[in-house]
C-alpha atoms as a PDB file:
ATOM      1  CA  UNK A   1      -9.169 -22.034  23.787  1.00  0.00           C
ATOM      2  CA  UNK A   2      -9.496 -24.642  27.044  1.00  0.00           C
ATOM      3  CA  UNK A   3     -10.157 -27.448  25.533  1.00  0.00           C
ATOM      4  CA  UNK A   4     -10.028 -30.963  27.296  1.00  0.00           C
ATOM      5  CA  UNK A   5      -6.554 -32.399  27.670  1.00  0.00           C
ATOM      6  CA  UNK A   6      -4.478 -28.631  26.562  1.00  0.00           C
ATOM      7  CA  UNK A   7      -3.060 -26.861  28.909  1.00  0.00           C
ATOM      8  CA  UNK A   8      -2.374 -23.041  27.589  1.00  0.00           C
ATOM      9  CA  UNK A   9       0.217 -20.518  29.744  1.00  0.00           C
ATOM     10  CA  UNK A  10       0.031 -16.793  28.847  1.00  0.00           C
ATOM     11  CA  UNK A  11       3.196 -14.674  27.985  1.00  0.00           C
ATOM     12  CA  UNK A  12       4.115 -11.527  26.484  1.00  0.00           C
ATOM     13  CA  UNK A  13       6.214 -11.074  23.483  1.00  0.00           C
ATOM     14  CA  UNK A  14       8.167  -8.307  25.566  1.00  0.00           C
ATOM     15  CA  UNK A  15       8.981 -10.582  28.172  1.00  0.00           C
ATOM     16  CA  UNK A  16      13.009 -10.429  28.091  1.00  0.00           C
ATOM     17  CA  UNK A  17      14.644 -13.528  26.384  1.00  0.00           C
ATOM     18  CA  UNK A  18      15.773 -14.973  29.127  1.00  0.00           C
ATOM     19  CA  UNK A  19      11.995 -14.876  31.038  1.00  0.00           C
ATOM     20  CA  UNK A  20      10.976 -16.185  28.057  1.00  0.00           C
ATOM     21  CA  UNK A  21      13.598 -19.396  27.786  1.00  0.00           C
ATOM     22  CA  UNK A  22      12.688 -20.057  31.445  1.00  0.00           C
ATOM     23  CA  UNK A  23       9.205 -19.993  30.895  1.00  0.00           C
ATOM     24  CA  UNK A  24       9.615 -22.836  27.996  1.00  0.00           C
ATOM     25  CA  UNK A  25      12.030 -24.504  29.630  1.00  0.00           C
ATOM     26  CA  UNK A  26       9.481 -24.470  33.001  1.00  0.00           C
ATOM     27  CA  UNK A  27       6.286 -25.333  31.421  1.00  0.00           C
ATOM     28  CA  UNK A  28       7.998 -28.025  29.163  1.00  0.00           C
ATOM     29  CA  UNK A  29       5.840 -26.853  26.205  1.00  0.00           C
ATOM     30  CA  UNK A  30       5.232 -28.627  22.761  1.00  0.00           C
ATOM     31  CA  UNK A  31       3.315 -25.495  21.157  1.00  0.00           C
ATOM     32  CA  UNK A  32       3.935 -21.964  20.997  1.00  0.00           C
ATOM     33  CA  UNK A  33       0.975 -20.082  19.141  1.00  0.00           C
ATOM     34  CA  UNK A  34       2.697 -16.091  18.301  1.00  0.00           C
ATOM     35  CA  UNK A  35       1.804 -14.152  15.160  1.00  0.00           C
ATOM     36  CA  UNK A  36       3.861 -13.936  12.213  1.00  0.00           C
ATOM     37  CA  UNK A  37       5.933 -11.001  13.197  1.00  0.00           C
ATOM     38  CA  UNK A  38       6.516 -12.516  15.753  1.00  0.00           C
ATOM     39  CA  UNK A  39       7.837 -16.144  14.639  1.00  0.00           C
ATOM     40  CA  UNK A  40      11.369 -15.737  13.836  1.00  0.00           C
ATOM     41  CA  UNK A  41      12.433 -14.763  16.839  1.00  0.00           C
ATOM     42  CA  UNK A  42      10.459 -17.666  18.836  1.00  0.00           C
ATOM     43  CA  UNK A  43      12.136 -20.154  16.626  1.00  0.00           C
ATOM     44  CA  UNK A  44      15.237 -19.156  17.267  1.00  0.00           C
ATOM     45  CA  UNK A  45      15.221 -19.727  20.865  1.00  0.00           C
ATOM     46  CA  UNK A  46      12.976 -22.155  21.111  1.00  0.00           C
ATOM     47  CA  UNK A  47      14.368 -25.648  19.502  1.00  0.00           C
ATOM     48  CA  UNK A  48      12.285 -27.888  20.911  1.00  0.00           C
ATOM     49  CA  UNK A  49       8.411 -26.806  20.351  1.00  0.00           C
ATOM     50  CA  UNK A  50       6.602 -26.112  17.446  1.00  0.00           C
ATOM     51  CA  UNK A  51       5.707 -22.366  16.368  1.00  0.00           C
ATOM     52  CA  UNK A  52       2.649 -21.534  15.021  1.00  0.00           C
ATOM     53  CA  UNK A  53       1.666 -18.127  13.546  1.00  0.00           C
ATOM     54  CA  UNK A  54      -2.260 -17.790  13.546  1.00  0.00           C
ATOM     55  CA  UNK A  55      -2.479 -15.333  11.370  1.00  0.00           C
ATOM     56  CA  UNK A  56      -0.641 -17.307   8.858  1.00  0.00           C
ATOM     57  CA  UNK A  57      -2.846 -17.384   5.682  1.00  0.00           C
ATOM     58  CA  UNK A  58      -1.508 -21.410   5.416  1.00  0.00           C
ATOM     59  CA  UNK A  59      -2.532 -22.270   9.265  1.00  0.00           C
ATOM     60  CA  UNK A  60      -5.582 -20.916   8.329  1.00  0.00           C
ATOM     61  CA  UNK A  61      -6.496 -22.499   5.096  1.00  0.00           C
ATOM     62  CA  UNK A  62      -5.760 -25.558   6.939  1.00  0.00           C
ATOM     63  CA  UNK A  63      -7.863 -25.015  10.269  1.00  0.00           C
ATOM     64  CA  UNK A  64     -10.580 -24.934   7.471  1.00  0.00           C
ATOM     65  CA  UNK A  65     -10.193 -28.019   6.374  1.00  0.00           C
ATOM     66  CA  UNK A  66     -10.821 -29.335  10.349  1.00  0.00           C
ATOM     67  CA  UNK A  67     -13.513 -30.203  12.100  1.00  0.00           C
ATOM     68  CA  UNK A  68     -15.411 -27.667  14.064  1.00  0.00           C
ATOM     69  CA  UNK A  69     -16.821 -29.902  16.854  1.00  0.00           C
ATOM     70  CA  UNK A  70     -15.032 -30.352  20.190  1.00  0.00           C
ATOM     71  CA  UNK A  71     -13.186 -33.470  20.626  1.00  0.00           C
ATOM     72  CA  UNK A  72     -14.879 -35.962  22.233  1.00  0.00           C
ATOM     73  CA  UNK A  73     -12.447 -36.150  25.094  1.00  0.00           C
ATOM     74  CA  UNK A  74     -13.669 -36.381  28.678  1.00  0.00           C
ATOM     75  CA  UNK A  75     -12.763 -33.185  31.354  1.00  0.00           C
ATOM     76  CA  UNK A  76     -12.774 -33.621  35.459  1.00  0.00           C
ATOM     77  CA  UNK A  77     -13.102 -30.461  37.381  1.00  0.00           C
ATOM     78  CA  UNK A  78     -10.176 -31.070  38.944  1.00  0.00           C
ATOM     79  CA  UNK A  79      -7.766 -31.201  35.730  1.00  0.00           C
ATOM     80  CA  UNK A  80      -5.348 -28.170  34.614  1.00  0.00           C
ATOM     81  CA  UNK A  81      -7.409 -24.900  33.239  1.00  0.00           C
ATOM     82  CA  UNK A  82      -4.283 -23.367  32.158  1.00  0.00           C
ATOM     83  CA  UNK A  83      -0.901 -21.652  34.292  1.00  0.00           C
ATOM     84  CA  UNK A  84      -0.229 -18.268  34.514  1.00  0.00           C
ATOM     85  CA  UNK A  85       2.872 -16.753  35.430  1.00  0.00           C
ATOM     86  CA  UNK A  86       3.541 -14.359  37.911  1.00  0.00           C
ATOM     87  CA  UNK A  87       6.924 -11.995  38.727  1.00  0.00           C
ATOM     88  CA  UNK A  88       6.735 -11.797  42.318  1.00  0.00           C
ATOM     89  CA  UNK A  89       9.281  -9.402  43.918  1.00  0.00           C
ATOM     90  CA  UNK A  90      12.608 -11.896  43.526  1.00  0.00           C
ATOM     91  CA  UNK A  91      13.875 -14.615  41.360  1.00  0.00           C
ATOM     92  CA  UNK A  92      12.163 -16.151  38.518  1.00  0.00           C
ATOM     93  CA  UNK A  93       8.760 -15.904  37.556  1.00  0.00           C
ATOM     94  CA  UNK A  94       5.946 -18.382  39.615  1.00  0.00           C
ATOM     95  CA  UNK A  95       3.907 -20.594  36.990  1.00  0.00           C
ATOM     96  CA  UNK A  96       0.461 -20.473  38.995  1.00  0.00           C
ATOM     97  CA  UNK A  97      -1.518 -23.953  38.416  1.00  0.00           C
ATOM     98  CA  UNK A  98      -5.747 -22.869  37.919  1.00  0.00           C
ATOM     99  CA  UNK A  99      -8.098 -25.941  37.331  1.00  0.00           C
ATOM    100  CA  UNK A 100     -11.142 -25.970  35.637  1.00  0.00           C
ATOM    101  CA  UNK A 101     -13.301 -25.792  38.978  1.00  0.00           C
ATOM    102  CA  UNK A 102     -11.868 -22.599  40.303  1.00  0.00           C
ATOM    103  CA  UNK A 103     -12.951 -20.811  36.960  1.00  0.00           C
ATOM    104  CA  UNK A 104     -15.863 -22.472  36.657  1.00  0.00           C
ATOM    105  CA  UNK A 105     -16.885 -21.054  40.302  1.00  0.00           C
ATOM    106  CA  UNK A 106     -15.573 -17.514  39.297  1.00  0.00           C
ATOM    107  CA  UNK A 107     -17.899 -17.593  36.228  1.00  0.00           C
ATOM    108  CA  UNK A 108     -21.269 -18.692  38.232  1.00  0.00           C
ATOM    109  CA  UNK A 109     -20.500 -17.233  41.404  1.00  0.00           C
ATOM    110  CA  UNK A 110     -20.038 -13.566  39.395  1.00  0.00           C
ATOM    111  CA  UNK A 111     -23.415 -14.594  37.112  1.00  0.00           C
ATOM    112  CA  UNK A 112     -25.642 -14.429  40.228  1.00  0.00           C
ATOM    113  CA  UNK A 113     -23.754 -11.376  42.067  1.00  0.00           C
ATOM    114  CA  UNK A 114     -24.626  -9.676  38.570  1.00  0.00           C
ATOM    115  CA  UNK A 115     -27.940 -10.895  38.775  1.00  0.00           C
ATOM    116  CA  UNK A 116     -27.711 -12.295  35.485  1.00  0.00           C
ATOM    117  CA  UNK A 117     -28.424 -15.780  35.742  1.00  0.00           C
ATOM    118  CA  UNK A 118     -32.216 -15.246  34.626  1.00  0.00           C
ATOM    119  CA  UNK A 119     -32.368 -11.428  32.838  1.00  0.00           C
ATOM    120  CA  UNK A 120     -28.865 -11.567  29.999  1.00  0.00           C
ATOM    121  CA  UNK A 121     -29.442  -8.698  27.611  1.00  0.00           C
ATOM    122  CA  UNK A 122     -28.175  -9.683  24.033  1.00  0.00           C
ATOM    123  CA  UNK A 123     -27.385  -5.766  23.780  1.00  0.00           C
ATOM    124  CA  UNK A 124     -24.752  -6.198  26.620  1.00  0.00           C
ATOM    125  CA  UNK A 125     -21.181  -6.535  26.408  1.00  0.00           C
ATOM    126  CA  UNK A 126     -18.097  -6.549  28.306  1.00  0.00           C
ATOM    127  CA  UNK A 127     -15.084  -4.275  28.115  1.00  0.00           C
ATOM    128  CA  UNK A 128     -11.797  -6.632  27.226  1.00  0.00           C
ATOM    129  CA  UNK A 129      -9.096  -3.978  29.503  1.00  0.00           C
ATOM    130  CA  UNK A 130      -7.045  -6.079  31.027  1.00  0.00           C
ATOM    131  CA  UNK A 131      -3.435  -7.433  28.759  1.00  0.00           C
ATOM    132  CA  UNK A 132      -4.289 -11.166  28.545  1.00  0.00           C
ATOM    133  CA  UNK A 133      -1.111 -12.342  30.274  1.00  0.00           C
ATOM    134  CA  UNK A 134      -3.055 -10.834  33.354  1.00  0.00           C
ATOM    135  CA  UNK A 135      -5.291 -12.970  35.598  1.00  0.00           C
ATOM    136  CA  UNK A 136      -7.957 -10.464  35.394  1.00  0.00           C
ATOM    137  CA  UNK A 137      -7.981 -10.702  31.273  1.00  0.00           C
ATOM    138  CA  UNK A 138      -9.663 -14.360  32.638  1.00  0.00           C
ATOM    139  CA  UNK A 139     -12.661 -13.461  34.513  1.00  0.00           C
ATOM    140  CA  UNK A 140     -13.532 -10.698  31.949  1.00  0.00           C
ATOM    141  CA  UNK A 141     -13.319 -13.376  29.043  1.00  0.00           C
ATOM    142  CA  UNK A 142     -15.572 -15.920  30.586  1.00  0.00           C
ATOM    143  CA  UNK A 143     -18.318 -13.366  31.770  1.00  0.00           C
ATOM    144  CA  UNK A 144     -18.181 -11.803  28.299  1.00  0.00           C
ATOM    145  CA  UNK A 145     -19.630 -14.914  27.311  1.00  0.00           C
ATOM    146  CA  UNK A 146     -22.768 -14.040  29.428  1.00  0.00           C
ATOM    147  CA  UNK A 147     -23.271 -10.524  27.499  1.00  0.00           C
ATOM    148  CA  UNK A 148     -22.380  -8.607  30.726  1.00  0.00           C
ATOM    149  CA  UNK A 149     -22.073  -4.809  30.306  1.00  0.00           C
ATOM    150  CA  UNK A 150     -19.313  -3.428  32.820  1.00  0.00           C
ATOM    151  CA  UNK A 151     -16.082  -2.326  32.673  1.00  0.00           C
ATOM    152  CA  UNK A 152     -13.545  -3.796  35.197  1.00  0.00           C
ATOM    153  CA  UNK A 153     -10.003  -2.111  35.939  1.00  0.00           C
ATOM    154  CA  UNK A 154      -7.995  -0.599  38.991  1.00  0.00           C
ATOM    155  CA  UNK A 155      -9.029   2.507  40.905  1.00  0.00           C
ATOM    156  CA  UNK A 156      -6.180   4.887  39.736  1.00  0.00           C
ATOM    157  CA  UNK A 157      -7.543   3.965  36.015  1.00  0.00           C
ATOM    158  CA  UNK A 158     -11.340   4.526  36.548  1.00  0.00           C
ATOM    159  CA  UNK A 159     -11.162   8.081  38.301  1.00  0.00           C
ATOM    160  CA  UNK A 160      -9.393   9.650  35.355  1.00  0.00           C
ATOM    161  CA  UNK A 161     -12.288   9.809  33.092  1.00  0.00           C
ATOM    162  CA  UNK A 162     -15.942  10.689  33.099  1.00  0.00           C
ATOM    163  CA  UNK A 163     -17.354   7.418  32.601  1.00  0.00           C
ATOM    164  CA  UNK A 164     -20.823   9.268  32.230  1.00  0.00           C
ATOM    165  CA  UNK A 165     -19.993   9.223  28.810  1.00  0.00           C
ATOM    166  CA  UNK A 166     -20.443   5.995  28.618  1.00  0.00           C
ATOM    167  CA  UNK A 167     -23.974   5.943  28.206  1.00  0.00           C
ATOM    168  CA  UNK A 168     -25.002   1.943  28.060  1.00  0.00           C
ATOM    169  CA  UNK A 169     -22.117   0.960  31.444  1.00  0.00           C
ATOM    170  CA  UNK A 170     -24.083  -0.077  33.812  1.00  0.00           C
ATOM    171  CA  UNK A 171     -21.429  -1.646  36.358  1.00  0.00           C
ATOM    172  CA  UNK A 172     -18.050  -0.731  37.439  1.00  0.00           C
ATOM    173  CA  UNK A 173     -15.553  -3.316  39.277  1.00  0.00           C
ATOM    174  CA  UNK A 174     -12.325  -2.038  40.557  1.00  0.00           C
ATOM    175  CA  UNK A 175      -9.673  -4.561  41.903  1.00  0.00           C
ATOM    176  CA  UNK A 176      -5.794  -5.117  41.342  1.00  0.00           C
ATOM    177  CA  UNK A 177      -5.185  -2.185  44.068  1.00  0.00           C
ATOM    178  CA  UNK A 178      -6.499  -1.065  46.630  1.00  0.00           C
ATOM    179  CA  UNK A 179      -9.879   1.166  46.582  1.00  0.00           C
ATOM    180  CA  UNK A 180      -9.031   4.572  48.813  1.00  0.00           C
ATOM    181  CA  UNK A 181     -11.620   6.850  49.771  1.00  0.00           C
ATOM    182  CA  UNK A 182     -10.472   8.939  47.454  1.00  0.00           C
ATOM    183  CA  UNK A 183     -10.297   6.862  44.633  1.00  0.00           C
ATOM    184  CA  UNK A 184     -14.199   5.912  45.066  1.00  0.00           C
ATOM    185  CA  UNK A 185     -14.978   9.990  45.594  1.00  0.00           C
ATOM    186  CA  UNK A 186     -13.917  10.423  42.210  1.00  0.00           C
ATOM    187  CA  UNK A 187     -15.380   7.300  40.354  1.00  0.00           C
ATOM    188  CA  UNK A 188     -18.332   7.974  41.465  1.00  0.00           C
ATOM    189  CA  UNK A 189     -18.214  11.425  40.887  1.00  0.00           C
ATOM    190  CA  UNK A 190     -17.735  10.482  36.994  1.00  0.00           C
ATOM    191  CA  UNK A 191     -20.723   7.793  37.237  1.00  0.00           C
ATOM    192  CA  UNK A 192     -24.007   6.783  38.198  1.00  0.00           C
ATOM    193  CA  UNK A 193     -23.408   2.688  37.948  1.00  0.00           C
ATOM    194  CA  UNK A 194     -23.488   0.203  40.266  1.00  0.00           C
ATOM    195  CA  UNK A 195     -19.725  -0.241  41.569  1.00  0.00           C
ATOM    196  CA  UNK A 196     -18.168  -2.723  43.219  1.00  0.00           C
ATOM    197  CA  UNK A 197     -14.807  -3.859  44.998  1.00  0.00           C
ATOM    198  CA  UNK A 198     -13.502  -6.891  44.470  1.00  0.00           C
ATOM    199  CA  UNK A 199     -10.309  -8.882  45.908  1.00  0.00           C
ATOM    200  CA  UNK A 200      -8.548 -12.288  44.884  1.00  0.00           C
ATOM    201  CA  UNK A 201      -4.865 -13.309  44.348  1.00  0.00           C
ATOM    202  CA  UNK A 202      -3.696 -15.138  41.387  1.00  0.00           C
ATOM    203  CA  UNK A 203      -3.652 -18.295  43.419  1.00  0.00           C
ATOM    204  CA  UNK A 204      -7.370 -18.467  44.364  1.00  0.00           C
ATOM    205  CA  UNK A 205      -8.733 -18.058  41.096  1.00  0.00           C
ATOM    206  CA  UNK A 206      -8.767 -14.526  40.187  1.00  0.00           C
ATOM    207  CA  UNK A 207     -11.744 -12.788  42.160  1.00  0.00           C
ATOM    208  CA  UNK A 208     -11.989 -14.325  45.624  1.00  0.00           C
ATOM    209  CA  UNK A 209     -14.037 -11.681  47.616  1.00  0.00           C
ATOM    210  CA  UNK A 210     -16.304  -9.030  46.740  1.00  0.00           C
ATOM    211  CA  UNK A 211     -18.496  -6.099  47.773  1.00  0.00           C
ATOM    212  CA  UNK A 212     -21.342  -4.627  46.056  1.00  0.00           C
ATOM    213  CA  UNK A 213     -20.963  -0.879  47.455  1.00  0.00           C
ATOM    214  CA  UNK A 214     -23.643   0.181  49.735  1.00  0.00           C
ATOM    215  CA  UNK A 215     -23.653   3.004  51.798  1.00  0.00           C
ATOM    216  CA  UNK A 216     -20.045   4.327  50.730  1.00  0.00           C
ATOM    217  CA  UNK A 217     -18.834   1.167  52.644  1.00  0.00           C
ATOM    218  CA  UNK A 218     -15.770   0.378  50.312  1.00  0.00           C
ATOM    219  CA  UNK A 219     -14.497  -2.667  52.401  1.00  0.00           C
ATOM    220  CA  UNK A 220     -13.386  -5.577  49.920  1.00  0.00           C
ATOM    221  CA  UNK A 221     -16.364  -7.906  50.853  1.00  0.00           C
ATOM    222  CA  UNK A 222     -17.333 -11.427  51.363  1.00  0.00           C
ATOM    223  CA  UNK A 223     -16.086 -13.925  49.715  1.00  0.00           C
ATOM    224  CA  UNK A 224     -17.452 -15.842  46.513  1.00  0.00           C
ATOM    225  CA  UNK A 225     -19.065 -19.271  46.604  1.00  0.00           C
ATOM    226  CA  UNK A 226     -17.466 -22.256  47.923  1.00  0.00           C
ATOM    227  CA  UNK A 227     -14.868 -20.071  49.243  1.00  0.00           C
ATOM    228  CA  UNK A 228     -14.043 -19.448  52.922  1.00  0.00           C
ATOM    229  CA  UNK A 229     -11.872 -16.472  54.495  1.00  0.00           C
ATOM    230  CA  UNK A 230      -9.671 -16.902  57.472  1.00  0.00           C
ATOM    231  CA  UNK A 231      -8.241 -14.319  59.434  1.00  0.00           C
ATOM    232  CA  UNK A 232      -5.262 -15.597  61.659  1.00  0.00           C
ATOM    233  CA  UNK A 233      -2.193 -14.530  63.592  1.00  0.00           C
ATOM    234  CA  UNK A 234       1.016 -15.412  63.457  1.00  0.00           C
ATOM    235  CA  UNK A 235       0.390 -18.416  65.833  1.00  0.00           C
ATOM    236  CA  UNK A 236      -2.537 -19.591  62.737  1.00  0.00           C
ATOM    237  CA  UNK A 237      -5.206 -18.591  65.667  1.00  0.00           C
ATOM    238  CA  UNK A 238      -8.647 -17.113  64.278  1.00  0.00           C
ATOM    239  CA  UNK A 239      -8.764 -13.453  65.368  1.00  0.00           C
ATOM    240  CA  UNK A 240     -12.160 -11.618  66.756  1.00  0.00           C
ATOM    241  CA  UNK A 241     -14.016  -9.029  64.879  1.00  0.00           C
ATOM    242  CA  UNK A 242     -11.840  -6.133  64.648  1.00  0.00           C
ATOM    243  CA  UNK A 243      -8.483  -7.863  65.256  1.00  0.00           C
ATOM    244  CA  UNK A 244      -5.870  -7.337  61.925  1.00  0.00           C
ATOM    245  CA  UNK A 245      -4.118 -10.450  61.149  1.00  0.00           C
ATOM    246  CA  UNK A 246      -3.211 -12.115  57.972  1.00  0.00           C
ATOM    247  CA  UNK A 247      -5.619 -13.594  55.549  1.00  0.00           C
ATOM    248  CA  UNK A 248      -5.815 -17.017  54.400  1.00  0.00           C
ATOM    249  CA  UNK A 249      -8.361 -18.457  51.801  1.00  0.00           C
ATOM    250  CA  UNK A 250      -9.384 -21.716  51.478  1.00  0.00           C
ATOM    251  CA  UNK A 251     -11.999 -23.260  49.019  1.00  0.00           C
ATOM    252  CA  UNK A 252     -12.448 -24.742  45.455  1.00  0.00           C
ATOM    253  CA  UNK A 253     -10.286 -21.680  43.503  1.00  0.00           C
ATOM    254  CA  UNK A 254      -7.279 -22.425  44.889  1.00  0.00           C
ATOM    255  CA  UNK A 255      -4.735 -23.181  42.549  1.00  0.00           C
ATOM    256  CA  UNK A 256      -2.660 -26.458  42.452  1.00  0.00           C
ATOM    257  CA  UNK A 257       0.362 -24.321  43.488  1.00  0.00           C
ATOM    258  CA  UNK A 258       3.481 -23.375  41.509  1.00  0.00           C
ATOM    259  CA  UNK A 259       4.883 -25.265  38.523  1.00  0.00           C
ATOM    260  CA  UNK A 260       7.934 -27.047  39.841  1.00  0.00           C
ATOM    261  CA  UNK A 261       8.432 -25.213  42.662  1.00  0.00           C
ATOM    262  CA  UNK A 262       7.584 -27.630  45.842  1.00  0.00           C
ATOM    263  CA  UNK A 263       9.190 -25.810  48.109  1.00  0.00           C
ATOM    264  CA  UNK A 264       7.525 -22.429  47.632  1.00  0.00           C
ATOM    265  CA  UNK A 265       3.991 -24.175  47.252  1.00  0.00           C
ATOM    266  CA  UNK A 266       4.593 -25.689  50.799  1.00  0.00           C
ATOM    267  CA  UNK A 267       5.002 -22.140  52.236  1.00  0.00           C
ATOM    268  CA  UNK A 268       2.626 -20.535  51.023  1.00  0.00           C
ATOM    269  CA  UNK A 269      -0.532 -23.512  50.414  1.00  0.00           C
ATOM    270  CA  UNK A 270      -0.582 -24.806  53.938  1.00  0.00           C
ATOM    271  CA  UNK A 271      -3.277 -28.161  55.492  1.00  0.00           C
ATOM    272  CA  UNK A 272      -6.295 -26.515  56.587  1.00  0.00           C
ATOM    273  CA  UNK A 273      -6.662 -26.798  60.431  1.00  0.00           C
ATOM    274  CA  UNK A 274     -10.155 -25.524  60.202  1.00  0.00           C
ATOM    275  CA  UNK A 275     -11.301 -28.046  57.913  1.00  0.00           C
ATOM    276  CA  UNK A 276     -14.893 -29.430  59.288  1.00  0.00           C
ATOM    277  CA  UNK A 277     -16.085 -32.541  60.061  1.00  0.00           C
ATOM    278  CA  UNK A 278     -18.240 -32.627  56.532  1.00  0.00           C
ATOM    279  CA  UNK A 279     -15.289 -31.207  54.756  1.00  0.00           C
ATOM    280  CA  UNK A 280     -13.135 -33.952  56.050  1.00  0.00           C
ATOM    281  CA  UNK A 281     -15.659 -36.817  54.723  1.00  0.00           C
ATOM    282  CA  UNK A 282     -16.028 -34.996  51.306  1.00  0.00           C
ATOM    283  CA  UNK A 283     -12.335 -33.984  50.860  1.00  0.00           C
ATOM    284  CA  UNK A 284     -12.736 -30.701  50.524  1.00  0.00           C
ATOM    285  CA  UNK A 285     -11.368 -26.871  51.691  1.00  0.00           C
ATOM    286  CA  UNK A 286      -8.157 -29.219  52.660  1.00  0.00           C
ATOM    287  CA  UNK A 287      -5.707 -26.438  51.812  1.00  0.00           C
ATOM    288  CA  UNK A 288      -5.166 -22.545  52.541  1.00  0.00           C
ATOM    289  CA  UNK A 289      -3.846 -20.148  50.624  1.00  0.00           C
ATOM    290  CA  UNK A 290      -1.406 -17.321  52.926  1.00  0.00           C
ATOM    291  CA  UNK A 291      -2.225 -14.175  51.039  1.00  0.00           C
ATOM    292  CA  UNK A 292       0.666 -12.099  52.727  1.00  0.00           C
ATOM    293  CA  UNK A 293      -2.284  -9.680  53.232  1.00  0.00           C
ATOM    294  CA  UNK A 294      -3.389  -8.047  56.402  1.00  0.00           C
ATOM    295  CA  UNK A 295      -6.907  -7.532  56.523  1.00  0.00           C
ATOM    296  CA  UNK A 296     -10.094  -7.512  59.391  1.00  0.00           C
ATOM    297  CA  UNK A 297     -13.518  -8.829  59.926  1.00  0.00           C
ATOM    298  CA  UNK A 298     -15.830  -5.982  60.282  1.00  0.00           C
ATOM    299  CA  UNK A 299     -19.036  -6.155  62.118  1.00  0.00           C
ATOM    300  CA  UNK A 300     -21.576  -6.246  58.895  1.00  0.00           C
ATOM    301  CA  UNK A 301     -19.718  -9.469  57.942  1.00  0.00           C
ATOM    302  CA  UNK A 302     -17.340  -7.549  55.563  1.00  0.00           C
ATOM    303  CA  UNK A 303     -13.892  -7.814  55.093  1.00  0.00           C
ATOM    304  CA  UNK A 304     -11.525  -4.633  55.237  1.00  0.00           C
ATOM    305  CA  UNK A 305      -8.533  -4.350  53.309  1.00  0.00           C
ATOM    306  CA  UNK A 306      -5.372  -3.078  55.227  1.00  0.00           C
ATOM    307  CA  UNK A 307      -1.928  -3.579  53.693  1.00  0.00           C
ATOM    308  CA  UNK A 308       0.284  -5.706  53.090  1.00  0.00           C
ATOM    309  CA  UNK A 309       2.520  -7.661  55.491  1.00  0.00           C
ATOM    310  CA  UNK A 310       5.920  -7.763  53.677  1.00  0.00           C
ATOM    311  CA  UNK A 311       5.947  -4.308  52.575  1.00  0.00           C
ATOM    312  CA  UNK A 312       5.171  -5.446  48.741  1.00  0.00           C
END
């Protein structure tokens, strides 16, 4: 579905009308793809792009008749992956801008935490949980691809069942809430996998920071390749092991920022005052992300979750 030179957004056909007419009106978009049931009521409030239905047994007699190679079109690292909206606690929804690099990280830095990269099991696959207008439906897309058998989802979800029963899961990530002692009591009460906790806005690329549980140590982790973790105080000063301050993320996953929103991209993707020497020659880790999280560096390197800052 990324394919050089398109640019895709993700919405849901439950989204109220007038999300959904802000969302067009935001992105600027030429093509909706829906499903047939769907189509009428896309046309009608949507003049000015063209609706496809997929399931359409005329789009498909015709996507036949095309070719099935790639075009030939040349991709940089640094062009548009796709944007992904998200509601925030006030106002309209934020388009989030993800390039190509930040997912391209994800996918390889998650392929050697797996320790797949040599070993991939044809017999393996991936459980699809998260709605695809989620961030998370991204990351568990792109590792499917590797054959990887584990189911990801948030804490309250996974200590409900007896995953036991699951006979070929071999690993369990949480994320999109916090893990609790008590959540991981029960998960892994209910199974023998490998789990692990894993952190990461929307903004840095889905999965940011994560821990592969040892010891019943359930802190969020370290983060992924080429990203770094900063935690600051209000004056943006680096805080000692121990100290809770805010957390900022710099690195290659960050996203452009929001879609034509300037204002809120400058508050919350800020220069990076940490930026090295050899990060200034190369250009990179320029920006970092302010997470609104509170969080602390623990002795073992770890990071520990601890709330939120703005009561969200």
């Amino acid at each position: 579905m990324i394919k050089p030179s398109i640019n895709y957004l993700r919405s849901k056909q439950k989204e109220l009308l007038i999300t959904v007419k802000y969302i067009l009106a935001d992105t600027s978009t030429k093509l909706i793809l829906t499903n047939e049931i769907h189509k009428p009521r896309l046309e009608e409030i949507s003049k000015q792009q063209k609706v496809l239905a997929v399931d359409s047994r005329k789009l498909q007699k015709q996507l036949l008749l095309q070719s099935i190679n790639s075009p030939n079109i040349a991709i940089r690292s640094t062009d548009l992956a796709y944007v992904i909206y998200t509601s925030g606690t006030t106002g309209n929804p934020k388009g989030i801008m993800i390039e190509h690099r930040g997912v391209v990280n994800l996918k390889y830095d998650m392929t050697s935490k797996y320790q797949l990269r040599d070993t991939i099991k044809r017999d393996e696959v991936i459980l699809l949980f998260a709605n695809y207008v989620f961030d998370a439906s991204v990351e568990q897309i792109v590792i499917s691809l590797l054959n990887v058998t584990h189911i990801h989802s948030t804490p309250k979800f996974l200590e409900q069942y007896d995953l036991n029963k699951i006979e070929s899961l071999r690993r369990i990530v949480t994320g999109g809430e916090a893990l609790t002692d008590n959540s991981y009591s029960k998960i892994v009460s209910n199974s023998s996998c490998e789990i692990i906790n894993s952190y990461g806005p929307t903004e840095v690329s889905i999965t940011s920071i994560i821990n592969i549980i040892r010891n019943n140590n359930i802190a969020i982790g370290k983060p992924i390749a080429n990203i770094k973790c900063y935690v600051l105080d209000n004056n943006l000063m680096p805080l000692p092991i121990g100290g809770i301050g805010e957390l900022y993320i710099g690195g290659v996953g960050l996203a452009r920022g929001y879609l034509n929103r300037p204002d809120l991209t400058a508050e919350k993707f800020i220069a990076n005052p940490f930026q090295t020497e050899e990060e200034k020659i190369y250009n990179k880790n320029t920006r970092l992300y302010k997470t609104g999280d509170l969080v602390r560096w623990l002795p073992d390197g770890n990071l520990e979750y601890i709330g939120r800052n703005d009561f969200q």
